[in-house]
C-alpha atoms as a PDB file:
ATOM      1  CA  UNK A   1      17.403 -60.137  28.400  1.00  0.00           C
ATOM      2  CA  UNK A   2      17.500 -61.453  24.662  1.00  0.00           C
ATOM      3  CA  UNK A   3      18.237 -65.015  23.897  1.00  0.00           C
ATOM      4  CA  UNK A   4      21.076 -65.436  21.206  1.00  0.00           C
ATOM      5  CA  UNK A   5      18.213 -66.904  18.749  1.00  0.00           C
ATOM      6  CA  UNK A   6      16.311 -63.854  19.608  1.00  0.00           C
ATOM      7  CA  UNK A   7      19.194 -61.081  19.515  1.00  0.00           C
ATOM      8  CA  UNK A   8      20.831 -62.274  15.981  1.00  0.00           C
ATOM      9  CA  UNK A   9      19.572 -62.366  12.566  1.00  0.00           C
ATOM     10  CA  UNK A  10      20.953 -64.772  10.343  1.00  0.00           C
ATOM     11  CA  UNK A  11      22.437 -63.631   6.768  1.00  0.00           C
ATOM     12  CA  UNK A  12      20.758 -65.065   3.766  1.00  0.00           C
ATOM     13  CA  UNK A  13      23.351 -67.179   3.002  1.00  0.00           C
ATOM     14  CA  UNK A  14      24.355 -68.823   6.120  1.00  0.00           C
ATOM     15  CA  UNK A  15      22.775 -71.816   6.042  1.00  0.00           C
ATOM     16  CA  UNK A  16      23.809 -72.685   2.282  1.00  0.00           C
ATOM     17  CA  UNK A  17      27.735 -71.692   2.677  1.00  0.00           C
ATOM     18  CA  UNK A  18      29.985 -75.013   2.197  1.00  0.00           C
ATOM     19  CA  UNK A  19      33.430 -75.414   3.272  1.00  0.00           C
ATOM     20  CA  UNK A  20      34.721 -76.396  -0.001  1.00  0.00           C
ATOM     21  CA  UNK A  21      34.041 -72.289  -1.062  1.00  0.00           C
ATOM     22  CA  UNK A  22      36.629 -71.387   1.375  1.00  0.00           C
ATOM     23  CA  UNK A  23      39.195 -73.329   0.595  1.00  0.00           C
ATOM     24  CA  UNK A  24      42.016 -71.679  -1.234  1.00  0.00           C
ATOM     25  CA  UNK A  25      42.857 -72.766  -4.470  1.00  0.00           C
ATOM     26  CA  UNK A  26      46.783 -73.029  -4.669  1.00  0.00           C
ATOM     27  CA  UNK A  27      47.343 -73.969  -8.213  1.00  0.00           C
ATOM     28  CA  UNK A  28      45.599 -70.250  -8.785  1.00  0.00           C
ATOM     29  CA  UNK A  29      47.784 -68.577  -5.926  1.00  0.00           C
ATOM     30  CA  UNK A  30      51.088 -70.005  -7.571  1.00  0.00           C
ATOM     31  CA  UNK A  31      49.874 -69.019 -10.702  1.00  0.00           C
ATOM     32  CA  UNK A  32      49.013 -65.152  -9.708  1.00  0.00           C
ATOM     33  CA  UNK A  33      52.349 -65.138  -8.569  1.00  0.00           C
ATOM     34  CA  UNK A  34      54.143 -65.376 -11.992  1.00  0.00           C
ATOM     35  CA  UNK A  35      58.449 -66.446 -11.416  1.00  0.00           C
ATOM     36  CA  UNK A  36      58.316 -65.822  -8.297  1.00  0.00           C
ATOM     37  CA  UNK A  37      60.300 -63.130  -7.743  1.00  0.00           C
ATOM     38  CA  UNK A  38      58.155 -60.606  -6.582  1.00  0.00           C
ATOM     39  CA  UNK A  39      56.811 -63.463  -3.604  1.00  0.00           C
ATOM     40  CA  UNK A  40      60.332 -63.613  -2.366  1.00  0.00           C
ATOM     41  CA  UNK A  41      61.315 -59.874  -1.706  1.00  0.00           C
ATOM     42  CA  UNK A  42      58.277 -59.899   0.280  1.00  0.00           C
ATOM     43  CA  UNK A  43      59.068 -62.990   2.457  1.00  0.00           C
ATOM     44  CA  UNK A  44      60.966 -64.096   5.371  1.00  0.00           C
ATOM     45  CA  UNK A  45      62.202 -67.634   4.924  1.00  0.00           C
ATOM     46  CA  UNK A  46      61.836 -68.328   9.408  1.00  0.00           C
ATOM     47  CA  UNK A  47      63.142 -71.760  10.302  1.00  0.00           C
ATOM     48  CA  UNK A  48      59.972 -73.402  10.041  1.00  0.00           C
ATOM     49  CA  UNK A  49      59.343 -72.799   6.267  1.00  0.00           C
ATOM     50  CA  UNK A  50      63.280 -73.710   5.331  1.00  0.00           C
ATOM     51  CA  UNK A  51      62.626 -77.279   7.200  1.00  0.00           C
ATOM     52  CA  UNK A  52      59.734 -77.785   5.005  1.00  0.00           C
ATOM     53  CA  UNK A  53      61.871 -76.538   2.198  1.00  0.00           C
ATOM     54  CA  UNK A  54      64.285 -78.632   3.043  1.00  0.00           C
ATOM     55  CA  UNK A  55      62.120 -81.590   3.529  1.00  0.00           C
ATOM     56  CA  UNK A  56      60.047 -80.851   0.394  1.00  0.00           C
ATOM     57  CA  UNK A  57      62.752 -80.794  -2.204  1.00  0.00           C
ATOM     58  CA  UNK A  58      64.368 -83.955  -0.712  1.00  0.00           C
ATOM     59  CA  UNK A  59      61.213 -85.658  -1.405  1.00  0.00           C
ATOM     60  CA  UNK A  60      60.786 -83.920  -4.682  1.00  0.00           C
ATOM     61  CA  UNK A  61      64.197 -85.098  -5.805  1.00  0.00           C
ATOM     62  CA  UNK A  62      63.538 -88.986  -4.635  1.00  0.00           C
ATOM     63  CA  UNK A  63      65.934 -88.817  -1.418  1.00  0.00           C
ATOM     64  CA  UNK A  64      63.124 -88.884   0.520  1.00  0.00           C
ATOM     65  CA  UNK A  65      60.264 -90.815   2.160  1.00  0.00           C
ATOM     66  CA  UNK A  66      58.784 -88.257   3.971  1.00  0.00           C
ATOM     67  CA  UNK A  67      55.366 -87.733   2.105  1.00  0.00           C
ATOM     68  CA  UNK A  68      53.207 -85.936   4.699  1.00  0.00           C
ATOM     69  CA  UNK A  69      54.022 -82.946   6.615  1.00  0.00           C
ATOM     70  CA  UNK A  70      51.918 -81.533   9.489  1.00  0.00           C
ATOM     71  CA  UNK A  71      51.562 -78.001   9.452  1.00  0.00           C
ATOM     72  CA  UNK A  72      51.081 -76.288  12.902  1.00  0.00           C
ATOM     73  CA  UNK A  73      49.895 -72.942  12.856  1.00  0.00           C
ATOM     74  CA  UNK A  74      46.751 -71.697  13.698  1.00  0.00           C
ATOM     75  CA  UNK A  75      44.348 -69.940  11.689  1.00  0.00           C
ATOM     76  CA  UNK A  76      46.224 -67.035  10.179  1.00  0.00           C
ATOM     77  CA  UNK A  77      49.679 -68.980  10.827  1.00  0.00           C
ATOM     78  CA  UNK A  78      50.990 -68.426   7.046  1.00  0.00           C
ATOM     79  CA  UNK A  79      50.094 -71.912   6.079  1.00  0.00           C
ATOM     80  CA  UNK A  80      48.873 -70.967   2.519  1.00  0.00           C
ATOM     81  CA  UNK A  81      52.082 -68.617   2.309  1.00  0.00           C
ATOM     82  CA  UNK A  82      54.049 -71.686   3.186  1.00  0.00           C
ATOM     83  CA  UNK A  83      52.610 -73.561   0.573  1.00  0.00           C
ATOM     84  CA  UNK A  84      52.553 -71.200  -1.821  1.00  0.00           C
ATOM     85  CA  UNK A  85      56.638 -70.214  -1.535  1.00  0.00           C
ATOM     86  CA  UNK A  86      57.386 -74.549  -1.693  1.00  0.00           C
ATOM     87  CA  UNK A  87      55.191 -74.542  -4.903  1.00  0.00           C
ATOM     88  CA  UNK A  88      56.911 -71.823  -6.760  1.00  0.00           C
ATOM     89  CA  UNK A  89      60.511 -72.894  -5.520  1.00  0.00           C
ATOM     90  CA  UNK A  90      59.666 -76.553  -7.155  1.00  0.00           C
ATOM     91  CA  UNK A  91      58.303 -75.177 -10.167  1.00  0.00           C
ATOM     92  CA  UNK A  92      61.496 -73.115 -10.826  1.00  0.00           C
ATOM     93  CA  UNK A  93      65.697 -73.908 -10.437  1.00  0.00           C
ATOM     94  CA  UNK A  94      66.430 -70.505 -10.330  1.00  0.00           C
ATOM     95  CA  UNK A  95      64.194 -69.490  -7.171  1.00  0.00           C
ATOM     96  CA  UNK A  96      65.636 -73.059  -5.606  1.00  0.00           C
ATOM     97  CA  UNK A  97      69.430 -71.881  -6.602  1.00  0.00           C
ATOM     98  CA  UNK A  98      68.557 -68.290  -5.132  1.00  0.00           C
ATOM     99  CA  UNK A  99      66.282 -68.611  -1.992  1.00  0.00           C
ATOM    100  CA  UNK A 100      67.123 -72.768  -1.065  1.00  0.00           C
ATOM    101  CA  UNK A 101      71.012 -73.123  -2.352  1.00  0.00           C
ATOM    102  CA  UNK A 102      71.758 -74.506   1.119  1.00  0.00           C
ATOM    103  CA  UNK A 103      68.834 -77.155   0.907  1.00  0.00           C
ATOM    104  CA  UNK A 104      70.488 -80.434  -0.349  1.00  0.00           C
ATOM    105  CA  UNK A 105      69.172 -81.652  -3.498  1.00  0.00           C
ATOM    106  CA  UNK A 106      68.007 -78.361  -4.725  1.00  0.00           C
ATOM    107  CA  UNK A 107      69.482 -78.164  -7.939  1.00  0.00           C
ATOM    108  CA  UNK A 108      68.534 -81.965  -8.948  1.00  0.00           C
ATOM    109  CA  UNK A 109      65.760 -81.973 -10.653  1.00  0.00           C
ATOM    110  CA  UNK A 110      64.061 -78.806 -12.988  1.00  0.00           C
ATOM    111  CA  UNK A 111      60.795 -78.703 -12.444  1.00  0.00           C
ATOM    112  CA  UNK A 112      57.677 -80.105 -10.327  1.00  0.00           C
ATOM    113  CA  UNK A 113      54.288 -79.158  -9.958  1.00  0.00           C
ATOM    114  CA  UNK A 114      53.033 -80.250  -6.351  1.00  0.00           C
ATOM    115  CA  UNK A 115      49.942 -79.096  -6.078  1.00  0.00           C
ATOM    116  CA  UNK A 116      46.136 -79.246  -8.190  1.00  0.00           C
ATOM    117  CA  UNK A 117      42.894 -78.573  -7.266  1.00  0.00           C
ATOM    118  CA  UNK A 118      40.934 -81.542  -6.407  1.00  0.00           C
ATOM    119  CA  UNK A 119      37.784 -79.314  -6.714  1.00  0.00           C
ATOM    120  CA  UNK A 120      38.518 -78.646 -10.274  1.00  0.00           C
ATOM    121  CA  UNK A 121      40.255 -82.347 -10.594  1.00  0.00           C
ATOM    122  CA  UNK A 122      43.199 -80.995 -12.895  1.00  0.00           C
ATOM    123  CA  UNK A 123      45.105 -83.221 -10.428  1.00  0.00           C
ATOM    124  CA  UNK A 124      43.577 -86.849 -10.855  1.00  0.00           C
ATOM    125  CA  UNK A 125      45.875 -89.084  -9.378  1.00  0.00           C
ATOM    126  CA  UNK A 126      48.580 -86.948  -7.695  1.00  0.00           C
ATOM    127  CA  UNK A 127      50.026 -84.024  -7.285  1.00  0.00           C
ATOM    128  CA  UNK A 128      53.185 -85.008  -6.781  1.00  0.00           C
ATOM    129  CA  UNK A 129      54.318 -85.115 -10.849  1.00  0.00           C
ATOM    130  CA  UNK A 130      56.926 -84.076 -12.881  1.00  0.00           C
ATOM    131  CA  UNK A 131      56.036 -81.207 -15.261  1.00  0.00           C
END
């Protein structure tokens, strides 16, 4: 019987591959998906994502402490979705008034952009500004 070492053959690459490749770029994802609108036809707001909704725009809006929020799922989860959908709802009143009216706070404040990429360091001391 073959070893592992002996049975596999390793691609070119997979020695030089670096985590930092695979991480997705948000500020890009938001972007792609222009208002908005098009992201919510497609997605079910579950319970989960309206708490961190919910949480999120509170926090956005100053009635909040809550500055860190630990996202559970597993690999394939919708954590990127997640992210995504809370990005474009603080960029834009008019998702908040549509798909978070019953979140409190939604409708006081315009506009916030909550997320950069670090890798590209468009973001330099937080991402948690006023556009």
């Amino acid at each position: 019987m073959k070893t592992v070492r002996d049975a596999c053959v390793l691609q070119e690459n997979a020695l030089s591959i670096r985590v930092s490749d695979h991480i997705e770029q948000l500020d890009e994802l938001i972007a792609a998906e222009g208002d908005g609108s098009s992201f919510f036809e497609r997605t079910h707001i579950t319970q989960g994502m309206q708490d961190l909704i919910t949480e999120g725009i509170a926090r956005l809006a100053g009635h909040s402490s809550q500055a860190v929020f630990h996202l559970k799922q597993a690999m394939g989860g919708g954590k990127t979705h997640l992210l995504v959908g809370f990005g474009l709802l603080a960029r834009n009143r008019a998702l908040r008034r549509k798909y978070a009216a019953g979140a409190a706070y939604a409708d006081a404040f315009d506009c916030a952009a909550v997320v950069g990429s670090a890798r590209a360091r468009r973001c330099p001391t937080t991402c948690w500004t006023s556009c």
